[in-house]
C-alpha atoms as a PDB file:
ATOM      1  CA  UNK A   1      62.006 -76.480 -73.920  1.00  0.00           C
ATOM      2  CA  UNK A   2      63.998 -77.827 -71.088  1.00  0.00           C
ATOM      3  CA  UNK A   3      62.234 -80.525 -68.539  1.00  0.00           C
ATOM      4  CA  UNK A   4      61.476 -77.340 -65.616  1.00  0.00           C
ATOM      5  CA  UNK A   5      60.068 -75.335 -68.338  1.00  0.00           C
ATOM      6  CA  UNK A   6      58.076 -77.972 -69.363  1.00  0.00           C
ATOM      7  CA  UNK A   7      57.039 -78.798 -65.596  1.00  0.00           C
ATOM      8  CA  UNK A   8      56.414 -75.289 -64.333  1.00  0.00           C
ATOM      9  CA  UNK A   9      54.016 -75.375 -67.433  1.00  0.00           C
ATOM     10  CA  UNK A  10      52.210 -78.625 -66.544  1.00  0.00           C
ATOM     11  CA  UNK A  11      52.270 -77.245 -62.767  1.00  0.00           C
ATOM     12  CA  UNK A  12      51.488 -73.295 -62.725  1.00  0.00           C
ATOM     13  CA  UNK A  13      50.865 -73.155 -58.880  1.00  0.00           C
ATOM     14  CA  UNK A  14      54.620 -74.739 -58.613  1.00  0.00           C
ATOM     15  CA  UNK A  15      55.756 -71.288 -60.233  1.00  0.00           C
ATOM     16  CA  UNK A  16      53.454 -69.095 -58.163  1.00  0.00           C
ATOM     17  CA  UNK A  17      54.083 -70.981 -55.050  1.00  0.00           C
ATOM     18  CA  UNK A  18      58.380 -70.466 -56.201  1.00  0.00           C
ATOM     19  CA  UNK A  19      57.351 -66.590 -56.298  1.00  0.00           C
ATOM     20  CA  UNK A  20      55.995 -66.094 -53.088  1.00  0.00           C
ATOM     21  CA  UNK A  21      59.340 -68.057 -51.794  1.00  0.00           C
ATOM     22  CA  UNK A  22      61.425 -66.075 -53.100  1.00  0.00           C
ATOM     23  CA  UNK A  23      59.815 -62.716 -52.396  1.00  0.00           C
ATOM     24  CA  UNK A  24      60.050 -64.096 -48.575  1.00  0.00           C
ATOM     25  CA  UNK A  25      63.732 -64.817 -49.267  1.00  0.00           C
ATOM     26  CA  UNK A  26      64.000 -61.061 -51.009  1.00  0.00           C
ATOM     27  CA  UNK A  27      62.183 -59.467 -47.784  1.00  0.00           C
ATOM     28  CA  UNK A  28      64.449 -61.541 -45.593  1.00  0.00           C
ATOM     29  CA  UNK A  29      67.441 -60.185 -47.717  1.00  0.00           C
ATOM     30  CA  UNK A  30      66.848 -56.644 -47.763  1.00  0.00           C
ATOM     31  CA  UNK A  31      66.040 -56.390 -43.844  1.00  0.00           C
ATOM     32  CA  UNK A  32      69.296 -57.975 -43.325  1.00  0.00           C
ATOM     33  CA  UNK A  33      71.228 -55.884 -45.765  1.00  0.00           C
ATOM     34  CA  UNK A  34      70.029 -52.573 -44.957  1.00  0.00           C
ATOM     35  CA  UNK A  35      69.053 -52.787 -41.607  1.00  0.00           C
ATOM     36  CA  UNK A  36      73.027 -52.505 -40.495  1.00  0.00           C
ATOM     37  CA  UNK A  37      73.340 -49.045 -42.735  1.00  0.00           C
ATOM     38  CA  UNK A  38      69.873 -47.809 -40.801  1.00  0.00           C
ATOM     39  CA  UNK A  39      71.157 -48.578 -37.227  1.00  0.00           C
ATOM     40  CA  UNK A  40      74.375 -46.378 -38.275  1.00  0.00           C
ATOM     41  CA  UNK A  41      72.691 -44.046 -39.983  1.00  0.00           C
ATOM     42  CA  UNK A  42      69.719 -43.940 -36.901  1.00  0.00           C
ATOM     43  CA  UNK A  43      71.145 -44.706 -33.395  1.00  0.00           C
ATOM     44  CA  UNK A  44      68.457 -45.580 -31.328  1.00  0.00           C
ATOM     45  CA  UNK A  45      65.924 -46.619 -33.996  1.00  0.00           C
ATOM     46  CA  UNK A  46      64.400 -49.591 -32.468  1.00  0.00           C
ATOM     47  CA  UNK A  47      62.860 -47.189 -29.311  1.00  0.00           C
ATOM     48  CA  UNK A  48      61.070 -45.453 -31.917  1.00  0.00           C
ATOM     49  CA  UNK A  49      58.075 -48.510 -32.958  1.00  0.00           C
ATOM     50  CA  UNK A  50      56.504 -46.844 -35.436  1.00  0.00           C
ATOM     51  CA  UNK A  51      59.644 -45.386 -37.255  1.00  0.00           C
ATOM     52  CA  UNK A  52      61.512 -48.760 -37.067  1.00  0.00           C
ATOM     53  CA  UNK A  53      58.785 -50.737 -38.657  1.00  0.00           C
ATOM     54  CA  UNK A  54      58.535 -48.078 -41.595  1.00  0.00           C
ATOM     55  CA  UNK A  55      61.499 -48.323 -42.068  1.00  0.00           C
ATOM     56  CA  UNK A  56      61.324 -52.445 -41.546  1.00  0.00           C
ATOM     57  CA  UNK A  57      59.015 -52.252 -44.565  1.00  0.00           C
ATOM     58  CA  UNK A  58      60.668 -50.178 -46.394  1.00  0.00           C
ATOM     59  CA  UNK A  59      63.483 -52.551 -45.917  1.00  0.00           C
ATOM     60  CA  UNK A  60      61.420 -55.466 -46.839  1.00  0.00           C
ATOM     61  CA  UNK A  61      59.914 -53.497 -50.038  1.00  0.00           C
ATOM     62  CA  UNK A  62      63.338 -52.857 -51.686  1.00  0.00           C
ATOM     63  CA  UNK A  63      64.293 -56.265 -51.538  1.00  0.00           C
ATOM     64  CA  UNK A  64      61.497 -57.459 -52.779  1.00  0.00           C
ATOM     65  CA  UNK A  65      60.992 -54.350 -55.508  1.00  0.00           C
ATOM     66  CA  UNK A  66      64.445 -54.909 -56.935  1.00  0.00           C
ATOM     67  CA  UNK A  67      64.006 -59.159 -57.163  1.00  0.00           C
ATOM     68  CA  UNK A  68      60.751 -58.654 -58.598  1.00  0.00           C
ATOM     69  CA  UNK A  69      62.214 -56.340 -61.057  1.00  0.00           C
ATOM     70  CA  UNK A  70      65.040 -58.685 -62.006  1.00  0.00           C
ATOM     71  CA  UNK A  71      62.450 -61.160 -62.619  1.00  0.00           C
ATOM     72  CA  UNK A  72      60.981 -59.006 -64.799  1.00  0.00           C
ATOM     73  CA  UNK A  73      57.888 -57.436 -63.005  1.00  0.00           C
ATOM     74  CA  UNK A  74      56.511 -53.956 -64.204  1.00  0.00           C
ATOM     75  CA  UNK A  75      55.396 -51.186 -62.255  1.00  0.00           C
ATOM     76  CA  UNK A  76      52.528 -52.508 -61.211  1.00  0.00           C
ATOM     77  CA  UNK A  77      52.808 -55.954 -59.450  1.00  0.00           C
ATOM     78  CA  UNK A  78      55.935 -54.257 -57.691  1.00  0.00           C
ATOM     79  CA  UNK A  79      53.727 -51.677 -56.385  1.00  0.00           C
ATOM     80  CA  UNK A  80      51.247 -53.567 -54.872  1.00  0.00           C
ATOM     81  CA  UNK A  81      54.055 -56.053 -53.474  1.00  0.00           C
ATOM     82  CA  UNK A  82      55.089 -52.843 -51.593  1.00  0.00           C
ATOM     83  CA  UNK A  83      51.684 -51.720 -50.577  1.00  0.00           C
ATOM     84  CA  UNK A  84      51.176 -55.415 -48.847  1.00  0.00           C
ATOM     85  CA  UNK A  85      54.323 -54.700 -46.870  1.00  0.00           C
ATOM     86  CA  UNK A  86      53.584 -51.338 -45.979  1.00  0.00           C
ATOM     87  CA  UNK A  87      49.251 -52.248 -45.362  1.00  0.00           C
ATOM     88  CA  UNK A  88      50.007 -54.193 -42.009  1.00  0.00           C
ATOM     89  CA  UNK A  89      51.765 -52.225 -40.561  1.00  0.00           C
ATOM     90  CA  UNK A  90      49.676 -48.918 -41.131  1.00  0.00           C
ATOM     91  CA  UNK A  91      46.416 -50.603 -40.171  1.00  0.00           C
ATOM     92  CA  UNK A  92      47.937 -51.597 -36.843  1.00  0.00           C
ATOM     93  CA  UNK A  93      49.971 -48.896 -35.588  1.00  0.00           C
ATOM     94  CA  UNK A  94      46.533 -47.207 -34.507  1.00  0.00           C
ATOM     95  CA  UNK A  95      46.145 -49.740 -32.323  1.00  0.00           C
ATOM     96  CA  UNK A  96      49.648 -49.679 -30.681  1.00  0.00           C
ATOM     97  CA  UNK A  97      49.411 -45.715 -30.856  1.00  0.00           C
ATOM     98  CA  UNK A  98      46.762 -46.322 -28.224  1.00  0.00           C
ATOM     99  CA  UNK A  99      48.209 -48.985 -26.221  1.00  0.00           C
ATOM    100  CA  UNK A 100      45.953 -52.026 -27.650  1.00  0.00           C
ATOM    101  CA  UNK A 101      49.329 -53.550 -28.929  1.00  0.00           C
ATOM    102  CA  UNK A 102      52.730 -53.925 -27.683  1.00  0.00           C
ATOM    103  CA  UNK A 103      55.418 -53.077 -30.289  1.00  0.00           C
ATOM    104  CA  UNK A 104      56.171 -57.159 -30.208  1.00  0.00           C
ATOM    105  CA  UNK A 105      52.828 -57.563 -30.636  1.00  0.00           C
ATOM    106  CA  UNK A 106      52.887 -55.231 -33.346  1.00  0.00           C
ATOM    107  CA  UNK A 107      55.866 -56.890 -35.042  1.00  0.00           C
ATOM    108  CA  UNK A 108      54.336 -60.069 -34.972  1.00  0.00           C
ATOM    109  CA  UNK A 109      50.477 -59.119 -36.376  1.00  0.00           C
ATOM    110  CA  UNK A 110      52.262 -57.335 -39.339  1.00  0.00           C
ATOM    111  CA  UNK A 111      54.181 -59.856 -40.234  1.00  0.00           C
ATOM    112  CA  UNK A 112      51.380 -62.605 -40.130  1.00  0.00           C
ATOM    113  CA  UNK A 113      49.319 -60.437 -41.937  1.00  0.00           C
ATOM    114  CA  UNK A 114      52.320 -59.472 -44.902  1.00  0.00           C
ATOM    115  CA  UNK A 115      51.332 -63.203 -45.919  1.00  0.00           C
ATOM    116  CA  UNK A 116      47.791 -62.775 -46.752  1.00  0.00           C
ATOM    117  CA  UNK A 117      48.379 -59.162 -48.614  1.00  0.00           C
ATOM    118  CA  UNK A 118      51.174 -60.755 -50.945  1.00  0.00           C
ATOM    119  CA  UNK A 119      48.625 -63.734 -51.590  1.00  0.00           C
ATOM    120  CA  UNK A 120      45.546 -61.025 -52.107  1.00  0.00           C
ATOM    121  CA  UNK A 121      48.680 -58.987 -54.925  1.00  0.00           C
ATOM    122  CA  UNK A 122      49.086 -62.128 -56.460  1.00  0.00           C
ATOM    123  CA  UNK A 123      45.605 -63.751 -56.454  1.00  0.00           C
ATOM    124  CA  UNK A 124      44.814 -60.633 -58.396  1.00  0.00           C
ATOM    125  CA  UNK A 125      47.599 -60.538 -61.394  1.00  0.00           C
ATOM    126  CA  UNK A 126      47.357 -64.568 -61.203  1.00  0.00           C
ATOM    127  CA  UNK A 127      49.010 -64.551 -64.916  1.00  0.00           C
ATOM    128  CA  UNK A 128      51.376 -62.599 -64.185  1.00  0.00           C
ATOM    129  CA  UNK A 129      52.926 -64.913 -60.993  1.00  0.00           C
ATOM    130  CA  UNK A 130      51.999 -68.144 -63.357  1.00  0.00           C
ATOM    131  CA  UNK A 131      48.556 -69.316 -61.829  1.00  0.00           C
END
């Protein structure tokens, strides 16, 4: 067993706190990847709020979904890693529907709120992130 094995053993929140990194970093990835084939795909996407940030998470949800997958995540876990990017954003879009949020506003409050759902997807499969 090599020395990070052996630490990441001695240290399990070290391996779930590396997870939630790197789903960031995967969330990060897949906005920027995809969001140039959206833009030519959908001129004029950003003046649509609530289309752009479905299709933000959905962005967000495929590059996490496929790193999670590499790392060897079932069905499951990757599921409700997409549910906590998708959650946000459909609790709050009510509220800019009826003018209680600006779409920055929006942006911002989903995001914030991204952190606790992947925490809350974790916390619950602790095992399975290495907690």
């Amino acid at each position: 067993m090599s020395h990070h094995e052996q630490s990441v053993r001695r240290h399990p929140s070290r391996r779930f706190a590396r997870h939630a990194v790197e789903m960031v970093i995967a969330m990060v990835a897949g906005m920027v990847l995809l969001e140039p084939v959206w833009s030519f795909a959908w001129p004029g996407l950003t003046e649509n709020t609530t289309a752009h940030v479905l299709v933000m998470a959905t962005n967000m949800s495929l590059g996490m979904a496929v790193w999670m997958r590499i790392r060897g995540h079932g069905p499951g876990p990757v599921a409700e890693m997409v549910l906590a990017m998708y959650v946000p954003f459909l609790a709050l879009l009510p509220l800019h529907w009826v003018g209680a949020l600006s779409a920055t506003q929006l942006m911002t409050a989903a995001h914030v709120l991204m952190v606790p759902a992947m925490l809350a997807a974790m916390l619950r499969r602790r095992g399975e992130y290495g907690w």
